[in-house]
N, C-alpha and C. Protein backbone atom coordinates (compact mmCIF):
# COMPACT_ATOMS: atom_id res chain seq x y z
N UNK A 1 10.91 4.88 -7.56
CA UNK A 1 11.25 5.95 -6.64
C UNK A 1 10.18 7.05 -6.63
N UNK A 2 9.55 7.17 -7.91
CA UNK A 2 8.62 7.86 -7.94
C UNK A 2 7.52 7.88 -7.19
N UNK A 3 7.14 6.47 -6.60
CA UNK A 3 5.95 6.16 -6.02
C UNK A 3 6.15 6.14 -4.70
N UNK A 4 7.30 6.00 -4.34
CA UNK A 4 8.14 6.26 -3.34
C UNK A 4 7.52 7.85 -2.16
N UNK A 5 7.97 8.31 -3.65
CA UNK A 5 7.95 10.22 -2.65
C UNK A 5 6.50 10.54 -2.61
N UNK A 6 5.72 10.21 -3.94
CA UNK A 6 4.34 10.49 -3.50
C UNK A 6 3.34 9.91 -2.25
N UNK A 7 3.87 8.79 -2.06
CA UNK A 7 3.66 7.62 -1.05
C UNK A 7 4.12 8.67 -0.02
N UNK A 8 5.48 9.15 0.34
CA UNK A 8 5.34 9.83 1.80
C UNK A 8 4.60 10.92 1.86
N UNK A 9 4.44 11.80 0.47
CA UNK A 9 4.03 12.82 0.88
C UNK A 9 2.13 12.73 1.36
N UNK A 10 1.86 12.20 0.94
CA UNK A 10 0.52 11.30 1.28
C UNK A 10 0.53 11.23 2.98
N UNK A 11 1.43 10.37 3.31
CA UNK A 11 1.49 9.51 4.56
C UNK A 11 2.28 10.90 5.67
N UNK A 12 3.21 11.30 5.10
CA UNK A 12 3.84 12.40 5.91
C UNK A 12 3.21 13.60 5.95
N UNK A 13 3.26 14.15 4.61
CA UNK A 13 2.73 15.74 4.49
C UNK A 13 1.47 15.93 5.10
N UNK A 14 0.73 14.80 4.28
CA UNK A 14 -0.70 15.02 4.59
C UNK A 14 -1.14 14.40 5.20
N UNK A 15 -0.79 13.74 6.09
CA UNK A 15 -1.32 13.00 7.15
C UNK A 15 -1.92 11.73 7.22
N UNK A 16 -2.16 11.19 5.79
CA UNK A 16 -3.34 10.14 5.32
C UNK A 16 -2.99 8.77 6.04
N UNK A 17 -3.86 7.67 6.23
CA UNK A 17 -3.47 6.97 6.34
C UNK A 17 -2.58 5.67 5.52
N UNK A 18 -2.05 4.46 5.41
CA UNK A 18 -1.47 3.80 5.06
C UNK A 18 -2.09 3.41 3.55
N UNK A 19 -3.16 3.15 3.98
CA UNK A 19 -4.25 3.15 2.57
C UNK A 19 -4.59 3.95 1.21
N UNK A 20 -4.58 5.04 2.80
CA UNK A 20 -5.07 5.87 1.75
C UNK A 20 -3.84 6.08 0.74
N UNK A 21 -2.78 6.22 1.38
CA UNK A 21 -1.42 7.17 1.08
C UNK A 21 -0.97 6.50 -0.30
N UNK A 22 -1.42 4.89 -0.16
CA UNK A 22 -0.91 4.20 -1.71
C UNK A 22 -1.64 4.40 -2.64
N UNK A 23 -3.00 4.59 -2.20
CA UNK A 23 -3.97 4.63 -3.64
C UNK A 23 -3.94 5.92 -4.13
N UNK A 24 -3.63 6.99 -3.32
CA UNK A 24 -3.42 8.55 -4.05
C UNK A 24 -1.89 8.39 -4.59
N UNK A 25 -0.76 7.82 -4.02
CA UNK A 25 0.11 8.20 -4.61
C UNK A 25 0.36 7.44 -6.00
N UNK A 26 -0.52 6.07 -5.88
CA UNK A 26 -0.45 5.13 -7.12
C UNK A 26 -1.39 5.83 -8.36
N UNK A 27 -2.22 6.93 -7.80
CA UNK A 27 -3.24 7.82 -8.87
C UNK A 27 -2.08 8.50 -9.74
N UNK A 28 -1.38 9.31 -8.82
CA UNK A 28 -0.74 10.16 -8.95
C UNK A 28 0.27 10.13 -10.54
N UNK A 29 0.60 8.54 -9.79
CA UNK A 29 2.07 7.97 -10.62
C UNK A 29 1.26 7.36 -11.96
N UNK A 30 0.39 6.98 -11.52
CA UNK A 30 -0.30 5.91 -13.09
C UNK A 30 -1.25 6.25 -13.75
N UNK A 31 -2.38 7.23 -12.84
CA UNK A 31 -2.91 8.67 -13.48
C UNK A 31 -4.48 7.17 -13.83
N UNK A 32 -4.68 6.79 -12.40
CA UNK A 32 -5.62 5.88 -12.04
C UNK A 32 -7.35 6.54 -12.28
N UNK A 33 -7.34 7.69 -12.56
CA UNK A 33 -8.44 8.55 -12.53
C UNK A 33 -9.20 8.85 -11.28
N UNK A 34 -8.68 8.79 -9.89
CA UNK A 34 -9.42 8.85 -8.80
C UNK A 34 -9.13 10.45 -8.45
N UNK A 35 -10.23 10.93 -7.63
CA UNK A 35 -9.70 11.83 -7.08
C UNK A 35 -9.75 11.84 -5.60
N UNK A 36 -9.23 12.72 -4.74
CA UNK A 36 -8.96 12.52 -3.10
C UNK A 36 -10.50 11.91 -2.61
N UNK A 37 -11.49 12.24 -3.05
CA UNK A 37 -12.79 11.85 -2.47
C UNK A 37 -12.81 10.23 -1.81
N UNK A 38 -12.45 9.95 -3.66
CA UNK A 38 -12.40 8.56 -3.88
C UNK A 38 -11.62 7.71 -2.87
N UNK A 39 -10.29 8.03 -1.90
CA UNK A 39 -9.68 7.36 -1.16
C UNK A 39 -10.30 7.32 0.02
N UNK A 40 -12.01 7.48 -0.26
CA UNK A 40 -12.97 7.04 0.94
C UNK A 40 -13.31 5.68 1.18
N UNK A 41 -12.85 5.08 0.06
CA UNK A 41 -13.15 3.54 -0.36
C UNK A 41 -12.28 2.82 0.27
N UNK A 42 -10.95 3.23 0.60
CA UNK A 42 -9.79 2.44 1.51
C UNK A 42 -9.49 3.10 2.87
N UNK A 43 -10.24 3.99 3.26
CA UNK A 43 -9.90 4.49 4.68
C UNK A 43 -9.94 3.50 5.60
N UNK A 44 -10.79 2.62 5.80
CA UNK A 44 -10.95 1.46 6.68
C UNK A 44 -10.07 0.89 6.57
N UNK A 45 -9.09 0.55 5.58
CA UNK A 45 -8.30 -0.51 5.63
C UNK A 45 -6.93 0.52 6.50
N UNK A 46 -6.72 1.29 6.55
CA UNK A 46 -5.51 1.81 7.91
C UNK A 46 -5.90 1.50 9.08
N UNK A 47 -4.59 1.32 9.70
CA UNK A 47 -4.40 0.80 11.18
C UNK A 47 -5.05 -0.90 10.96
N UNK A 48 -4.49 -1.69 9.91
CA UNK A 48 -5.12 -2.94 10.08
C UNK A 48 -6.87 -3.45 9.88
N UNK A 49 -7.42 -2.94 9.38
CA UNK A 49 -9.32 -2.58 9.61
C UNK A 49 -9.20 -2.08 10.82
N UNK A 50 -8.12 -1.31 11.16
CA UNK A 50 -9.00 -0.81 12.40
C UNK A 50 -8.56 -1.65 13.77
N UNK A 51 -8.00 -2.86 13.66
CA UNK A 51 -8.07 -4.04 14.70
C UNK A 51 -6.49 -4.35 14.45
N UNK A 52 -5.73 -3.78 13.75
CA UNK A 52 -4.18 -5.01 13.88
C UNK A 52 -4.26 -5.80 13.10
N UNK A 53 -5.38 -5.98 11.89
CA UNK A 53 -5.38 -6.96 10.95
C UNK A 53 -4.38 -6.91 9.91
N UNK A 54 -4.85 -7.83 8.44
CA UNK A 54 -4.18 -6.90 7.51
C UNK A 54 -3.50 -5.22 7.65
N UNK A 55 -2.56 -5.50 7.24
CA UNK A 55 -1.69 -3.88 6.98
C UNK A 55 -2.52 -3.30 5.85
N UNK A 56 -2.56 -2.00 5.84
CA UNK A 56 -3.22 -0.98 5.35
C UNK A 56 -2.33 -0.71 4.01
N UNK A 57 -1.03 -0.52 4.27
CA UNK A 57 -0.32 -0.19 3.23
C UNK A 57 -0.39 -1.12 1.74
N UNK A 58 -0.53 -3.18 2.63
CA UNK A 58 -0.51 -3.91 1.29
C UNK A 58 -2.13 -3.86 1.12
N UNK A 59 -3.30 -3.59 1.71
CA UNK A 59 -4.77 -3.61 1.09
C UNK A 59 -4.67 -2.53 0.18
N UNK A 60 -4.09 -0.88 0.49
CA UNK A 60 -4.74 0.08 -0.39
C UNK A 60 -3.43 -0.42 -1.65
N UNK A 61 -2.60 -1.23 -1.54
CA UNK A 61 -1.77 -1.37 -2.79
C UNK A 61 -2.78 -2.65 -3.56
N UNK A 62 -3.27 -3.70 -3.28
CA UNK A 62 -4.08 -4.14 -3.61
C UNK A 62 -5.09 -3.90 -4.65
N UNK A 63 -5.61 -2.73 -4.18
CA UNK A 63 -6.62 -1.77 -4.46
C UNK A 63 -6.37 -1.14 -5.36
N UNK A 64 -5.06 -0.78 -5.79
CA UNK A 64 -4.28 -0.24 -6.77
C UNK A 64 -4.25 -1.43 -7.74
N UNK A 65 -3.89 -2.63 -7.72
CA UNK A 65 -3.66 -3.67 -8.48
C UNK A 65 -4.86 -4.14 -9.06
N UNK A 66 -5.80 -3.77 -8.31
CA UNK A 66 -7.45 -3.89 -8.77
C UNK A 66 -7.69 -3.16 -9.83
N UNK A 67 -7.34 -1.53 -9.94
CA UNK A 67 -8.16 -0.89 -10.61
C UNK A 67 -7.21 -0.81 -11.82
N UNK A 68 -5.98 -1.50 -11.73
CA UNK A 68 -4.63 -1.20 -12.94
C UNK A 68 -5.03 -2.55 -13.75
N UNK A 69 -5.61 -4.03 -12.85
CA UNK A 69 -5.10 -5.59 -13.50
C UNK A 69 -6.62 -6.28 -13.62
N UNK A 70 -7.05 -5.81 -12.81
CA UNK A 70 -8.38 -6.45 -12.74
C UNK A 70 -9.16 -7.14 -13.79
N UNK A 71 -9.43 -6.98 -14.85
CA UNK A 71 -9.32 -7.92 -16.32
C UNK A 71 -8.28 -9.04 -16.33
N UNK A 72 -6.93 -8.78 -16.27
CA UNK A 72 -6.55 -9.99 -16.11
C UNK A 72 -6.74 -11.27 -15.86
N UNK A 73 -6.59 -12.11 -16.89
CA UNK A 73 -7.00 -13.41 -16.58
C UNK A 73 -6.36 -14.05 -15.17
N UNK A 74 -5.13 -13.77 -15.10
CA UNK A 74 -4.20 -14.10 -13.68
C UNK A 74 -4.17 -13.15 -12.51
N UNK A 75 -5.32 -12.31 -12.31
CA UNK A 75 -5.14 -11.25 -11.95
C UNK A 75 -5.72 -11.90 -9.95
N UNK A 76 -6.16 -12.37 -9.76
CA UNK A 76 -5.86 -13.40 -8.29
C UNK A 76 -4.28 -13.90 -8.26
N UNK A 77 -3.64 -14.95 -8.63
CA UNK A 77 -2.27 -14.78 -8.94
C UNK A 77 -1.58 -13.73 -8.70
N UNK A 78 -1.87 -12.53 -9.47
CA UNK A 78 -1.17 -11.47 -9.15
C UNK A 78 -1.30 -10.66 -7.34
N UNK A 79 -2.46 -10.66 -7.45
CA UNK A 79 -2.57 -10.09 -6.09
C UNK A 79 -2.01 -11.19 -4.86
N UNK A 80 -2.04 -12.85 -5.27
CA UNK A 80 -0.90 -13.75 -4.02
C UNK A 80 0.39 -13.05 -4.34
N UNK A 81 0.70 -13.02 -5.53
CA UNK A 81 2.42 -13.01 -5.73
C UNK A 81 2.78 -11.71 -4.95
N UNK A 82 1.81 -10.58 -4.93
CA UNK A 82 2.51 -9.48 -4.43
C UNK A 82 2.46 -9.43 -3.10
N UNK A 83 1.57 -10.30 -2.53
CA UNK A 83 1.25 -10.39 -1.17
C UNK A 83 2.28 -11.03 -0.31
N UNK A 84 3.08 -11.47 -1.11
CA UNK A 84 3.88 -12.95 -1.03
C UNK A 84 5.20 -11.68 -1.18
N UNK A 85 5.60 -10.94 -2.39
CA UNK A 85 6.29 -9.93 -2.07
C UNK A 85 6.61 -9.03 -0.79
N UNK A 86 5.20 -8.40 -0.78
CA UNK A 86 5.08 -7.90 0.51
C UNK A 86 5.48 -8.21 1.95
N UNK A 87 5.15 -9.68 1.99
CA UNK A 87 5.49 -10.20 3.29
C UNK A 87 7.26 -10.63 3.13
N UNK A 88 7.41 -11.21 2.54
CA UNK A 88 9.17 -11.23 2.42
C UNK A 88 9.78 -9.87 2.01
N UNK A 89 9.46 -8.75 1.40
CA UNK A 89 9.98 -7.56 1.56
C UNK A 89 10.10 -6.98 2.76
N UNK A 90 9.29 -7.24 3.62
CA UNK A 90 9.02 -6.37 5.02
C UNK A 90 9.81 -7.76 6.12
N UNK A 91 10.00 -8.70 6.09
CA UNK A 91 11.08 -9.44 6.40
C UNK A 91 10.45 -9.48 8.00
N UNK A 92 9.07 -10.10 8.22
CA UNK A 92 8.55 -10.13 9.15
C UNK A 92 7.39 -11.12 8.93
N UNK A 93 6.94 -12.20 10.06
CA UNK A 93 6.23 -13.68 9.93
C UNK A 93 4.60 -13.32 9.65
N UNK A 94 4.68 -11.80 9.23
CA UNK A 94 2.92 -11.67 9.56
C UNK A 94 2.82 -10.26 8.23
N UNK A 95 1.31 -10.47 7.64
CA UNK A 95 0.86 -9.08 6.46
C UNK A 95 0.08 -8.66 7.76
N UNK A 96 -0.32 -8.57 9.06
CA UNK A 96 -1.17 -7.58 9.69
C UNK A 96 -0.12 -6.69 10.17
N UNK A 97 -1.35 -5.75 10.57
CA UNK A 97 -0.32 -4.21 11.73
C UNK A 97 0.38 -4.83 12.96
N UNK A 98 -1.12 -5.86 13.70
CA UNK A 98 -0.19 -6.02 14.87
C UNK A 98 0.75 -6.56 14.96
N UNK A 99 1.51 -7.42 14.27
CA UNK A 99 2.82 -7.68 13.92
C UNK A 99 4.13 -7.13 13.61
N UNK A 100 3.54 -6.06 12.17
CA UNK A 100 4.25 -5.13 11.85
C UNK A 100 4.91 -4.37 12.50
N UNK A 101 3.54 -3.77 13.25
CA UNK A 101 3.73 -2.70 14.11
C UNK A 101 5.15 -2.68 15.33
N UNK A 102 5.15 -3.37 15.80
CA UNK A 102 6.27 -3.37 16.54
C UNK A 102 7.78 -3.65 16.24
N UNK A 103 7.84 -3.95 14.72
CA UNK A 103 8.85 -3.86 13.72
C UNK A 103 9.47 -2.87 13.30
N UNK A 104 7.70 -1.94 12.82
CA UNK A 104 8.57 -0.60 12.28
C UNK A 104 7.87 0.66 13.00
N UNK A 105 6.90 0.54 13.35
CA UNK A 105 6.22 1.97 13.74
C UNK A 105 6.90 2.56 14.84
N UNK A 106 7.40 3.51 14.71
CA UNK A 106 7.28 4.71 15.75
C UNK A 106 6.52 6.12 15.85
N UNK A 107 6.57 6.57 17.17
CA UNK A 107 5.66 7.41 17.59
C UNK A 107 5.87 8.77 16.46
N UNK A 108 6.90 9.34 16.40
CA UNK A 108 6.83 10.71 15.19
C UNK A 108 6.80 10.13 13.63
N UNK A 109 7.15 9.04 13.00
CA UNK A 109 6.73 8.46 11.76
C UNK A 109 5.53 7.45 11.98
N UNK A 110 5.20 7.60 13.15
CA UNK A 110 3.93 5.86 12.65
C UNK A 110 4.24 5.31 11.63
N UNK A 111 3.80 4.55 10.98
CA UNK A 111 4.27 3.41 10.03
C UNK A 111 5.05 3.91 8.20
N UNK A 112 5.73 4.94 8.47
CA UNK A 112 6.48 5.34 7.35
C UNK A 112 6.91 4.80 6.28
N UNK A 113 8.12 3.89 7.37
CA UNK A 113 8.59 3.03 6.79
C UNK A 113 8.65 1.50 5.75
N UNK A 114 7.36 1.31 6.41
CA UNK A 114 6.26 0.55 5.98
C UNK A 114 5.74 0.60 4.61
N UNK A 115 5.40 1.90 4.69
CA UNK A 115 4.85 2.62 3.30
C UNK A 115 5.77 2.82 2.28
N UNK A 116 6.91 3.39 2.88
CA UNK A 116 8.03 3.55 1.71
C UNK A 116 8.45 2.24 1.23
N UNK A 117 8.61 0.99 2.02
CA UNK A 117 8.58 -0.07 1.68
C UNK A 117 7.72 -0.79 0.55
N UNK A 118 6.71 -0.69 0.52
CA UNK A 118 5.56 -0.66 0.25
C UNK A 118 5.58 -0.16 -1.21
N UNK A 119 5.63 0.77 -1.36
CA UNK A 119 5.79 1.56 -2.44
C UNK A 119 6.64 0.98 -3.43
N UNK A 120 7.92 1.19 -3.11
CA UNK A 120 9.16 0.55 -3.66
C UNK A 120 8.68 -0.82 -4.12
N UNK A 121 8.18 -1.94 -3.36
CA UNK A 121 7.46 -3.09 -3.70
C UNK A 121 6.88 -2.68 -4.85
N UNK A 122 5.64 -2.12 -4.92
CA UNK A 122 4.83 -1.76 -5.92
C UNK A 122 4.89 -1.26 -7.09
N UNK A 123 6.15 -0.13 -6.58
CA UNK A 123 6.30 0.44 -7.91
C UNK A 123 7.12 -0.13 -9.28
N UNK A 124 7.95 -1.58 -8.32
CA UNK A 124 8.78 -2.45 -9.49
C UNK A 124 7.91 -3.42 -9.40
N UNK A 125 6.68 -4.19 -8.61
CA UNK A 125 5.83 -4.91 -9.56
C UNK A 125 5.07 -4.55 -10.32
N UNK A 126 4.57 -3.57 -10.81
CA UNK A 126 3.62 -3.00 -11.95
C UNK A 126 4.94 -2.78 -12.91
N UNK A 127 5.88 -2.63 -12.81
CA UNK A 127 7.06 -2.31 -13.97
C UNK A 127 6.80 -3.64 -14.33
N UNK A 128 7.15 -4.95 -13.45
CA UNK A 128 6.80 -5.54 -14.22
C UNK A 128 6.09 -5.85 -14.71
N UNK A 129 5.08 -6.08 -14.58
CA UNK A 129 3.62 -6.28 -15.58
C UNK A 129 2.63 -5.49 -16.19
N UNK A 130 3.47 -4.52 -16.22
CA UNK A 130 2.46 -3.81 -17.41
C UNK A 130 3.39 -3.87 -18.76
C-alpha cells in the first residue's frame, strides 16, 4: 500500500510520467539511492516509448527490479514472472499502452489506474523475494 500512495503521488501530484512515477516511488519505499535527476533514465519509457508500445508503468517497474535483483542468478526469470504478473493483473491481452490505453486511461487521470495497479503488483512481488 505503501508503494501504492507514493506511486500516485508521483503520477498525480507531480505530474510524472508512468515510468517515471514507479522508479521514484520504488526509491522512495526501498531507499534505491536515486535521486529525481536520475528518473531521466526511464522518461522514454512513458506513453509506451513514446509509440503505444510496452507500458511505461511495467518498464520503469522493471527498472526497479533491475537495480533491487540484478545479481540474481534468476534474475531474467524474475523479470518474465512479473511481466507475466503484470499482464494477468491488468486483465487485458496486451503489456503495451495501445492496448491498455483504452481499458483504463481517461482524460483527468490518464493512466492512474494503471499505476496504482502496478504498484500493488510490485509492491507484493519484492515482498516476496527479498
Amino acid at each position: 500500500m505503501e508503494l501504492r500512495n507514493r506511486a500516485k503521488f508521483y503520477y498525480t501530484d507531480k505530474n510524472k510520467n508512468c515510468a517515471v512515477a514507479m522508479l521514484l516511488a520504488s526509491n522512495d519505499v526501498y531507499g534505491l539511492g536515486f535521486d529525481e535527476s536520475d528518473a531521466e533514465f526511464v522518461i522514454g519509457f512513458g506513453g509506451g516509448l513514446g509509440c503505444g508500445k510496452l507500458c511505461g508503468a511495467l518498464a520503469g517497474s522493471i527498472a526497479v527490479l533491475g537495480k533491487m535483483f540484478s545479481k540474481k542468478e534468476d534474475f531474467r526469470k524474475m523479470c518474465a514472472d512479473f511481466t507475466k504478473i503484470f499482464h494477468d493483473g491488468l486483465k487485458c491481452d496486451s503489456i503495451d499502452c495501445a492496448v491498455l490505453c483504452p481499458k483504463y486511461k481517461t482524460e483527468e487521470r490518464r493512466c492512474e489506474e494503471v499505476v496504482l495497479i502496478t504498484a500493488d503488483l510490485l509492491e507484493k512481488f519484492i515482498e516476496e523475494k527479498r
